[in-house]
PDB file of N, CA and C in Angstrom:
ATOM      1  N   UNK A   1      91.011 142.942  91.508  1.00  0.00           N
ATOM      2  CA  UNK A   1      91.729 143.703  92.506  1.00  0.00           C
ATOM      3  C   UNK A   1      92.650 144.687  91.779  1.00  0.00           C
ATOM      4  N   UNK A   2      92.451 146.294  92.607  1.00  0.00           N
ATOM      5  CA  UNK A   2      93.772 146.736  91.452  1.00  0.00           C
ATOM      6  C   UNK A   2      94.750 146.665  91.751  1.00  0.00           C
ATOM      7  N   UNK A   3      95.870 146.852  90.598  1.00  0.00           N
ATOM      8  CA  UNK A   3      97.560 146.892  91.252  1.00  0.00           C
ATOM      9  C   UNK A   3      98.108 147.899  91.970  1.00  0.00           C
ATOM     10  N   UNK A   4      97.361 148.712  92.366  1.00  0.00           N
ATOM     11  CA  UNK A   4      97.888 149.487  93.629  1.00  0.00           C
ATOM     12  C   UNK A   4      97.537 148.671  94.799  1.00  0.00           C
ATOM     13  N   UNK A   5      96.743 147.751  95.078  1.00  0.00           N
ATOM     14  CA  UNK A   5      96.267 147.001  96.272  1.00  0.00           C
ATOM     15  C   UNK A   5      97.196 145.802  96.263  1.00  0.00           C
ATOM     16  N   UNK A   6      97.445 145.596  95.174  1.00  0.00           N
ATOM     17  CA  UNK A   6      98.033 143.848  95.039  1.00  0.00           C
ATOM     18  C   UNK A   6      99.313 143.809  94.984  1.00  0.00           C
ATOM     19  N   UNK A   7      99.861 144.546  94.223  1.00  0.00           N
ATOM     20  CA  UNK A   7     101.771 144.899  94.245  1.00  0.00           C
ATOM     21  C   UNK A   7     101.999 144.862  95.950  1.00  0.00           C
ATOM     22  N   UNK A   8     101.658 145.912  96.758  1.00  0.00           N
ATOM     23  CA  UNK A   8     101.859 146.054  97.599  1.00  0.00           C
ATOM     24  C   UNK A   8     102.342 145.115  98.818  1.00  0.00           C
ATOM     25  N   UNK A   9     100.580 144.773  98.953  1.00  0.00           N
ATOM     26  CA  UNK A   9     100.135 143.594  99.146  1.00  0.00           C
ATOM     27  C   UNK A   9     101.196 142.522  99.257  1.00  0.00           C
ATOM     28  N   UNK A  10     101.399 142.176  97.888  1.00  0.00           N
ATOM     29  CA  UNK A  10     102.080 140.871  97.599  1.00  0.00           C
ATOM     30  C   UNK A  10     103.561 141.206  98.173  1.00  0.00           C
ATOM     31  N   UNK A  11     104.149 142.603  98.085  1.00  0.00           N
ATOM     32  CA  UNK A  11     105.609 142.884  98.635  1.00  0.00           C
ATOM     33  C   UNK A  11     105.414 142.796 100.279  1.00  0.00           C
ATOM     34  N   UNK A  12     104.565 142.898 100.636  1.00  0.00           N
ATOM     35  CA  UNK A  12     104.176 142.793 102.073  1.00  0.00           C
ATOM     36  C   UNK A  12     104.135 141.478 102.746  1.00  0.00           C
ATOM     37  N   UNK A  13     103.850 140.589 101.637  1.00  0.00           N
ATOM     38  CA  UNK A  13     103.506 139.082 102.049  1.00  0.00           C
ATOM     39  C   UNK A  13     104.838 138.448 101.732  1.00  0.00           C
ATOM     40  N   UNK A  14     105.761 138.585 100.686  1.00  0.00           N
ATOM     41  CA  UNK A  14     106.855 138.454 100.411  1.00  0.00           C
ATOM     42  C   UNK A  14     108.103 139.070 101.541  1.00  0.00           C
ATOM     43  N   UNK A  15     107.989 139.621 101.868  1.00  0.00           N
ATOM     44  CA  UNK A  15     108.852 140.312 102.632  1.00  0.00           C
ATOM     45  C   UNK A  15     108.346 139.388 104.186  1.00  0.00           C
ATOM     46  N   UNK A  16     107.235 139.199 104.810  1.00  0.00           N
ATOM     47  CA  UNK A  16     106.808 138.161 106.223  1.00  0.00           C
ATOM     48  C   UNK A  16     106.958 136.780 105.693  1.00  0.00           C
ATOM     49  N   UNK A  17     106.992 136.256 104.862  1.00  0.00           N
ATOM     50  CA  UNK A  17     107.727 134.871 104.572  1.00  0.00           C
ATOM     51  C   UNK A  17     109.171 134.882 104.423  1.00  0.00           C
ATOM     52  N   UNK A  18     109.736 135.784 103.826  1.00  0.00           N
ATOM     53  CA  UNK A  18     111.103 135.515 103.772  1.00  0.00           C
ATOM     54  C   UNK A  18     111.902 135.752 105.445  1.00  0.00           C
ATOM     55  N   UNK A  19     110.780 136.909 106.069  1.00  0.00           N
ATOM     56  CA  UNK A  19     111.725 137.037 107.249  1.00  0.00           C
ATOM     57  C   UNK A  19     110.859 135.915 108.669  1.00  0.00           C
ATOM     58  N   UNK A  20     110.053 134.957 108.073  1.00  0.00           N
ATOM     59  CA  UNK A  20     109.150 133.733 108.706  1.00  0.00           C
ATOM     60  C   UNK A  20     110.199 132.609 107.801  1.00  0.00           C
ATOM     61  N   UNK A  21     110.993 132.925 106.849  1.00  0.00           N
ATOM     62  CA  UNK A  21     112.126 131.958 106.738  1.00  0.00           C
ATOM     63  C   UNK A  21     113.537 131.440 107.776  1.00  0.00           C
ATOM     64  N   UNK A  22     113.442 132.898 108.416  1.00  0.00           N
ATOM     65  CA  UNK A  22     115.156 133.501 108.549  1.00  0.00           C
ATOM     66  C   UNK A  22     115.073 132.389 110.352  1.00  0.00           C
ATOM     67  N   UNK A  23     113.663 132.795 110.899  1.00  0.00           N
ATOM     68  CA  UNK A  23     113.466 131.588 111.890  1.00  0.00           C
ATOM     69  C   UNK A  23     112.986 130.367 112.103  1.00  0.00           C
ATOM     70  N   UNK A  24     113.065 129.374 110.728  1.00  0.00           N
ATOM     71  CA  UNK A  24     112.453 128.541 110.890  1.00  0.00           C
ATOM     72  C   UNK A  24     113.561 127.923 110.083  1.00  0.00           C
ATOM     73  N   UNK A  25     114.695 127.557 111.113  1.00  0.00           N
ATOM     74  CA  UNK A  25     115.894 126.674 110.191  1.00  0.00           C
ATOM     75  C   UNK A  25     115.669 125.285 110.175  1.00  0.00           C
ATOM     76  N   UNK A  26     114.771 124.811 110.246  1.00  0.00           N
ATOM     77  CA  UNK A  26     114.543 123.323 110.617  1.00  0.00           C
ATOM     78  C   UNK A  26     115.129 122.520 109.036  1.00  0.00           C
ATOM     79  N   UNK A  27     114.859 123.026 107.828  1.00  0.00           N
ATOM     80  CA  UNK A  27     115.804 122.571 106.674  1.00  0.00           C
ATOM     81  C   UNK A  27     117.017 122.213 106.588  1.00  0.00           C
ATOM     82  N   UNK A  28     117.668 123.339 107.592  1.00  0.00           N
ATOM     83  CA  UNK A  28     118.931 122.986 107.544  1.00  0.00           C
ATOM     84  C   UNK A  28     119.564 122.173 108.365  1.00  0.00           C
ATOM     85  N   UNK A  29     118.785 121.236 109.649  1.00  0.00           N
ATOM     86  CA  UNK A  29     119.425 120.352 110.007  1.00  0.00           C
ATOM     87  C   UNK A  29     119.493 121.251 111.335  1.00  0.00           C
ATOM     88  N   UNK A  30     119.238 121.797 111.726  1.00  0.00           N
ATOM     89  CA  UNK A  30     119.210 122.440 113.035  1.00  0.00           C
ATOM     90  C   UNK A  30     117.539 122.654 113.684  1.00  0.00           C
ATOM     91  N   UNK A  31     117.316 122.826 114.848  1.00  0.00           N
ATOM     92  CA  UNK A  31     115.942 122.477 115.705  1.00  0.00           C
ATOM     93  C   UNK A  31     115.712 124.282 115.777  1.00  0.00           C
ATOM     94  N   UNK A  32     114.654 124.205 115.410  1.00  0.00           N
ATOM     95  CA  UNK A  32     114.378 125.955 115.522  1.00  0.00           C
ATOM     96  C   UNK A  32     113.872 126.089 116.365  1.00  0.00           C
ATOM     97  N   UNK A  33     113.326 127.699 116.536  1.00  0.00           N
ATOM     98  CA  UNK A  33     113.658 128.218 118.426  1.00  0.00           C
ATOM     99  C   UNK A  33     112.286 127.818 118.357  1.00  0.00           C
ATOM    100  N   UNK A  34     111.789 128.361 119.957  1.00  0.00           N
ATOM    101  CA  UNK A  34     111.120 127.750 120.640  1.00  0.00           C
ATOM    102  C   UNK A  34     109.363 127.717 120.157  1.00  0.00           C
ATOM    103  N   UNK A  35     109.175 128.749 119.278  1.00  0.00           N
ATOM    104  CA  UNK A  35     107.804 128.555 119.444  1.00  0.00           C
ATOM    105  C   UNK A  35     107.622 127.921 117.632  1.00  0.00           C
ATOM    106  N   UNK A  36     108.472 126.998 117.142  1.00  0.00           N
ATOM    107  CA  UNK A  36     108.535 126.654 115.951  1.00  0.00           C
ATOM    108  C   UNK A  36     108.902 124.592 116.204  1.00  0.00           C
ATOM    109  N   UNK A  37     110.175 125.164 116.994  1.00  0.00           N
ATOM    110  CA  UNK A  37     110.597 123.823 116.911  1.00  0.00           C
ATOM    111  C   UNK A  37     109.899 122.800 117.425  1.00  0.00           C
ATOM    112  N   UNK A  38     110.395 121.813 117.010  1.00  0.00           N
ATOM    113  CA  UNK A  38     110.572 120.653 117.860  1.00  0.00           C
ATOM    114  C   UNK A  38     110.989 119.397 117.731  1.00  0.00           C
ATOM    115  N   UNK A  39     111.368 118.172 118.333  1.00  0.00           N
ATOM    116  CA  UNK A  39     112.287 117.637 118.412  1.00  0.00           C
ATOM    117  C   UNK A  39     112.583 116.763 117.529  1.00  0.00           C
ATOM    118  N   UNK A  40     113.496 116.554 116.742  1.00  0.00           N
ATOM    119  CA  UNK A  40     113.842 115.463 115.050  1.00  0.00           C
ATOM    120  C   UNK A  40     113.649 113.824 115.917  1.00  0.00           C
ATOM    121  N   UNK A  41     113.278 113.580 115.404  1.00  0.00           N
ATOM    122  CA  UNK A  41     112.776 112.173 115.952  1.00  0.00           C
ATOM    123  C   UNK A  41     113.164 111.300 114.024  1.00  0.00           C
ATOM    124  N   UNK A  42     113.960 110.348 114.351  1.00  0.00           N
ATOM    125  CA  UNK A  42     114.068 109.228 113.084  1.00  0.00           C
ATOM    126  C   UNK A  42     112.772 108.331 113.128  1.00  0.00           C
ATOM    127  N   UNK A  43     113.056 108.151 111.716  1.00  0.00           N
ATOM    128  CA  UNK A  43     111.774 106.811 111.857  1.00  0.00           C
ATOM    129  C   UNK A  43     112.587 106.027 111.984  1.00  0.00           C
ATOM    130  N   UNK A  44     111.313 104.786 112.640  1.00  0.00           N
ATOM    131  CA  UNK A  44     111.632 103.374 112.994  1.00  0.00           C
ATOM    132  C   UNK A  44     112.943 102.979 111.973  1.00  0.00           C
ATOM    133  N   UNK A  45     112.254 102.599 110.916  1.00  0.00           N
ATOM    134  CA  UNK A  45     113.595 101.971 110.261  1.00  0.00           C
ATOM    135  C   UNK A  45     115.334 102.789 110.550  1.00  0.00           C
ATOM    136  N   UNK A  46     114.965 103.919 110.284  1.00  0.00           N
ATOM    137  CA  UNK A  46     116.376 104.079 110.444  1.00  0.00           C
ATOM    138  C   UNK A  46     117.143 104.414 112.075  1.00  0.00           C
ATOM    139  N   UNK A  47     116.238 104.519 112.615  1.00  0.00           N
ATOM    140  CA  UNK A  47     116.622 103.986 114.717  1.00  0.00           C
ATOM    141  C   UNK A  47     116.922 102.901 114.456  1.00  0.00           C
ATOM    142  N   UNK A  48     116.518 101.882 113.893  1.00  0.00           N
ATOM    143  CA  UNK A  48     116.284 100.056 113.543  1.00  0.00           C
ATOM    144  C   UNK A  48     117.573 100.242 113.175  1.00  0.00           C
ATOM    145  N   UNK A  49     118.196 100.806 111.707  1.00  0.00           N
ATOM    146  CA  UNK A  49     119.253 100.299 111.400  1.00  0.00           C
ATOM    147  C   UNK A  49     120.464 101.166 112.338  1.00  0.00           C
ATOM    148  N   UNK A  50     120.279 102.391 112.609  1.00  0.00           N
ATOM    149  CA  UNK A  50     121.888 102.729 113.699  1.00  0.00           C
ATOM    150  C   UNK A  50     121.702 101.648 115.009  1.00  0.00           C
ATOM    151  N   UNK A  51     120.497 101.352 115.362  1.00  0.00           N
ATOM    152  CA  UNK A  51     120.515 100.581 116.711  1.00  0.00           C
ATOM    153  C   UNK A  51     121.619  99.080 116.126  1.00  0.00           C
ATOM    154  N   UNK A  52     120.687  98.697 114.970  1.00  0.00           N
ATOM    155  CA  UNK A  52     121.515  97.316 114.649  1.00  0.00           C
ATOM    156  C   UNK A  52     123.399  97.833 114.476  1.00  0.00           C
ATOM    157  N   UNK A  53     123.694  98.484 113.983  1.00  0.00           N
ATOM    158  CA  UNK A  53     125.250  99.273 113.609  1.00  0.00           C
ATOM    159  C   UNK A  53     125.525  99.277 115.129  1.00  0.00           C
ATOM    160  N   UNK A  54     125.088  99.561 116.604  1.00  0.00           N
ATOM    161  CA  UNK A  54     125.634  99.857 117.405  1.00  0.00           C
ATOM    162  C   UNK A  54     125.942  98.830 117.790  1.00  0.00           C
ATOM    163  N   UNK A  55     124.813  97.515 117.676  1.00  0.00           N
ATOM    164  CA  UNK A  55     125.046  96.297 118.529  1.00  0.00           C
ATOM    165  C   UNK A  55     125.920  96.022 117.680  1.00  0.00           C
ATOM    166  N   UNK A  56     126.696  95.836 116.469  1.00  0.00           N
ATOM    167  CA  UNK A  56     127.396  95.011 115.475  1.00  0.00           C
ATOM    168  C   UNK A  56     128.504  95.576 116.239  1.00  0.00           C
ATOM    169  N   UNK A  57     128.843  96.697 116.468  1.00  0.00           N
ATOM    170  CA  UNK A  57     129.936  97.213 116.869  1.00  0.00           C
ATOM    171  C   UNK A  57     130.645  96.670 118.343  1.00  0.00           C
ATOM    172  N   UNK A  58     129.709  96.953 119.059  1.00  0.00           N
ATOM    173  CA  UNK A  58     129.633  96.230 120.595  1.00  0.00           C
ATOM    174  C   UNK A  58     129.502  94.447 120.385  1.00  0.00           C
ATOM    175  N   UNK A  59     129.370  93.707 119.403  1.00  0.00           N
ATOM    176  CA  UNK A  59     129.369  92.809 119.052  1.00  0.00           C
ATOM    177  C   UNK A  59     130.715  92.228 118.833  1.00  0.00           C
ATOM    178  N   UNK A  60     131.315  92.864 117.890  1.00  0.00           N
ATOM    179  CA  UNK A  60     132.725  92.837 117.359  1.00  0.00           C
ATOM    180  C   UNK A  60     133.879  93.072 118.091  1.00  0.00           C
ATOM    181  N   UNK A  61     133.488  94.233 119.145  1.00  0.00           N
ATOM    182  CA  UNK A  61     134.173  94.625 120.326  1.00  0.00           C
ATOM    183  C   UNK A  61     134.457  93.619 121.475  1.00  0.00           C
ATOM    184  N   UNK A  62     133.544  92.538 121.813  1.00  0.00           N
ATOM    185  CA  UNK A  62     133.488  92.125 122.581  1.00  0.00           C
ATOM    186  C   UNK A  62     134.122  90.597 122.341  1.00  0.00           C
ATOM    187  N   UNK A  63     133.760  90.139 120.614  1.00  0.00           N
ATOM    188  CA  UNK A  63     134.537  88.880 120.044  1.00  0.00           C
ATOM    189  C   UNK A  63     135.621  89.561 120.380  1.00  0.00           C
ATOM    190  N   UNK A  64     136.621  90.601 119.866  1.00  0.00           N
ATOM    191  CA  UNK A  64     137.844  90.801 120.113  1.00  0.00           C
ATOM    192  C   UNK A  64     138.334  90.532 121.289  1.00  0.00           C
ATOM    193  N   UNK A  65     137.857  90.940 122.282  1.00  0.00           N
ATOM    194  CA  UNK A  65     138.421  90.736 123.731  1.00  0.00           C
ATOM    195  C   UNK A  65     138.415  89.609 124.138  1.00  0.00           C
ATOM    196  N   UNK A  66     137.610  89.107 123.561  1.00  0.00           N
ATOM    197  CA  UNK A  66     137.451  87.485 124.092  1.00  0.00           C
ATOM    198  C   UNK A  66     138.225  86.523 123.128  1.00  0.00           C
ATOM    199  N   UNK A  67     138.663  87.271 122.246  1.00  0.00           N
ATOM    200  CA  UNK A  67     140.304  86.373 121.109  1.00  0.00           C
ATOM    201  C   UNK A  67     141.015  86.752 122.380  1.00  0.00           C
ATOM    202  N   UNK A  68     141.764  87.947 122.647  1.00  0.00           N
ATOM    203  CA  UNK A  68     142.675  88.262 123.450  1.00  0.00           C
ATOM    204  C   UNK A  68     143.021  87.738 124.298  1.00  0.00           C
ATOM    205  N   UNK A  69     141.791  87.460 125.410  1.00  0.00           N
ATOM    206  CA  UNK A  69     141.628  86.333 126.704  1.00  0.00           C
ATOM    207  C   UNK A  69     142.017  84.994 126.092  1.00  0.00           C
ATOM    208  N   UNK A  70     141.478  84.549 125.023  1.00  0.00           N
ATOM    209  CA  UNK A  70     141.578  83.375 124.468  1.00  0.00           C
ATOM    210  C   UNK A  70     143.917  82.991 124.552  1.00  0.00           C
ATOM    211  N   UNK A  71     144.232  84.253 123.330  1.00  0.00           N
ATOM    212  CA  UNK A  71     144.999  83.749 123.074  1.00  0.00           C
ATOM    213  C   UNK A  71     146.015  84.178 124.421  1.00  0.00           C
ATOM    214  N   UNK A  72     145.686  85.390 125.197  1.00  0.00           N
ATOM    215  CA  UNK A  72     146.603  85.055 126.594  1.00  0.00           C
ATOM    216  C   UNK A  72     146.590  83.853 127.387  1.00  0.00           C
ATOM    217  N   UNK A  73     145.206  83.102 127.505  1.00  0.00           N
ATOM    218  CA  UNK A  73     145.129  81.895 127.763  1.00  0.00           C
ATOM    219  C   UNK A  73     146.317  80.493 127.549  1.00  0.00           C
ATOM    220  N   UNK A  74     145.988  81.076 126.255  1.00  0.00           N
ATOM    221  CA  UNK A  74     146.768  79.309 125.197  1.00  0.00           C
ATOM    222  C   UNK A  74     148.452  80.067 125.480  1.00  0.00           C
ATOM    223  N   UNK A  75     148.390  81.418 125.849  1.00  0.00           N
ATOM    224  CA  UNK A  75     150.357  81.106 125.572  1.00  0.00           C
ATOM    225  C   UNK A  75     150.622  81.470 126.888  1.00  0.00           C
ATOM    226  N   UNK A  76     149.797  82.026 128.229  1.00  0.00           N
ATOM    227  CA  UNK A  76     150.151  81.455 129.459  1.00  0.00           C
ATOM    228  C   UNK A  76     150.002  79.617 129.441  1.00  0.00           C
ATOM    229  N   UNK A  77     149.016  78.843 128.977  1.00  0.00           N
ATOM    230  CA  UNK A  77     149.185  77.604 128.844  1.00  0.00           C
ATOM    231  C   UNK A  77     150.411  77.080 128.257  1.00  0.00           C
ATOM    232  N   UNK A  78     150.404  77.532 127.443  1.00  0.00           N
ATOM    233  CA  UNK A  78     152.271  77.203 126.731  1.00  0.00           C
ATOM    234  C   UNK A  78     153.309  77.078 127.633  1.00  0.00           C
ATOM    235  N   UNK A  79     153.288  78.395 128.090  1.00  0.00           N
ATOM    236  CA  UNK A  79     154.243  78.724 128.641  1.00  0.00           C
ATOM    237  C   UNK A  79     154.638  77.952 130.525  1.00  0.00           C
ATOM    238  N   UNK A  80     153.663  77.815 130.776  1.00  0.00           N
ATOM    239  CA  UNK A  80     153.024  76.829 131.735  1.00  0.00           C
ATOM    240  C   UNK A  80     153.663  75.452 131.787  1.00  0.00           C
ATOM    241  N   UNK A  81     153.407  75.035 130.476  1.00  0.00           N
ATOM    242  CA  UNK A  81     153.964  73.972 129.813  1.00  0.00           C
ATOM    243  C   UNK A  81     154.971  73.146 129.576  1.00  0.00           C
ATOM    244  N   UNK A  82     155.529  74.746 129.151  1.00  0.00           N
ATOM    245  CA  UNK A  82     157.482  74.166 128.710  1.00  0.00           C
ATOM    246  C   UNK A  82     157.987  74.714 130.088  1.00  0.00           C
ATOM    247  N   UNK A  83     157.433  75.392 130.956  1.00  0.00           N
ATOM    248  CA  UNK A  83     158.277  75.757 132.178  1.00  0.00           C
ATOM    249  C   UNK A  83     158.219  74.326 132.777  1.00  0.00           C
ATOM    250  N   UNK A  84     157.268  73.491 132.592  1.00  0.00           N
ATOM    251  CA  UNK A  84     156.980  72.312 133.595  1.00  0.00           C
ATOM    252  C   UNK A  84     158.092  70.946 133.033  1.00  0.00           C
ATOM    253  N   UNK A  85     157.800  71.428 131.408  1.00  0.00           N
ATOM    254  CA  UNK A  85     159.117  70.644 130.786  1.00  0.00           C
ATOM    255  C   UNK A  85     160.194  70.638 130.789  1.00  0.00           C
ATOM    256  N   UNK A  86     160.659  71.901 131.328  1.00  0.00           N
ATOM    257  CA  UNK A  86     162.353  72.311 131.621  1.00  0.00           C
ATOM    258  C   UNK A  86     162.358  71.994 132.789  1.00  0.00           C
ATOM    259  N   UNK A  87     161.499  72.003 133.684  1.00  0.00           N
ATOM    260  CA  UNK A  87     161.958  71.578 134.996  1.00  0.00           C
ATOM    261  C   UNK A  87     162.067  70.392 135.142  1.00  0.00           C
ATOM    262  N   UNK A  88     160.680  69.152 134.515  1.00  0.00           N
ATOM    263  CA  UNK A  88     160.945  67.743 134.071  1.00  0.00           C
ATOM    264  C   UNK A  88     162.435  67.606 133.827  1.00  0.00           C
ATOM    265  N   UNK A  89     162.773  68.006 132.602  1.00  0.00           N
ATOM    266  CA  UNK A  89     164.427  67.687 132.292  1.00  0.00           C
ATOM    267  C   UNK A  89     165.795  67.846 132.987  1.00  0.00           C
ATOM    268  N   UNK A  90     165.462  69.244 133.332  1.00  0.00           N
ATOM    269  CA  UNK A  90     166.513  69.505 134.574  1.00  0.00           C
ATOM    270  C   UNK A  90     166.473  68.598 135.892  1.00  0.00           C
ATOM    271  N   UNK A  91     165.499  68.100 135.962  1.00  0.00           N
ATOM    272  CA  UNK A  91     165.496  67.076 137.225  1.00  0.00           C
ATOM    273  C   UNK A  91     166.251  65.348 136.679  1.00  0.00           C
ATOM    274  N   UNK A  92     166.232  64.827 135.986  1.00  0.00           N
ATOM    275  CA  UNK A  92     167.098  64.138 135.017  1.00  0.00           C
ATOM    276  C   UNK A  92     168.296  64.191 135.409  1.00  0.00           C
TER     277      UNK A  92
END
């Protein structure tokens, strides 16, 4: 081929990839437009592991509340308690 055909050529082909770059941001973490993109989907494993991270969270969330209940429990019980004991005594 000669280099009057191929220089050209090749600046021609160079120049529609770089500007077939400028719309196809999918590298960078963004969903490119419409007749390129489409939608980032994770693999299994790593859906697997944020799914497991969400339940741990909602897991942990929910032991907490249920200390809370727990220990409002035991010191309304307390308190329950010695009110019933001061009144015991005061009746004395």
């Amino acid at each position: 081929m000669p280099d009057k055909i191929f220089y050209p050529a090749a600046a021609v082909v160079a120049v529609l990839l770089i500007a077939f770059s400028l719309v196809w941001p999918q590298g960078q973490g963004m969903v490119s437009p419409p007749p390129f993109g489409h939608k980032i989907e994770l693999p299994d494993y790593f859906r697997m592991v944020r799914e497991r991270g969400i339940r741990q969270a909602k897991e942990a969330e929910r032991k907490a509340d249920e200390a809370k209940r727990q220990s409002a429990a035991q010191s309304s019980a307390s308190a329950s308690s010695s009110a019933v004991a001061a009144a015991a005594t005061s009746h004395r």
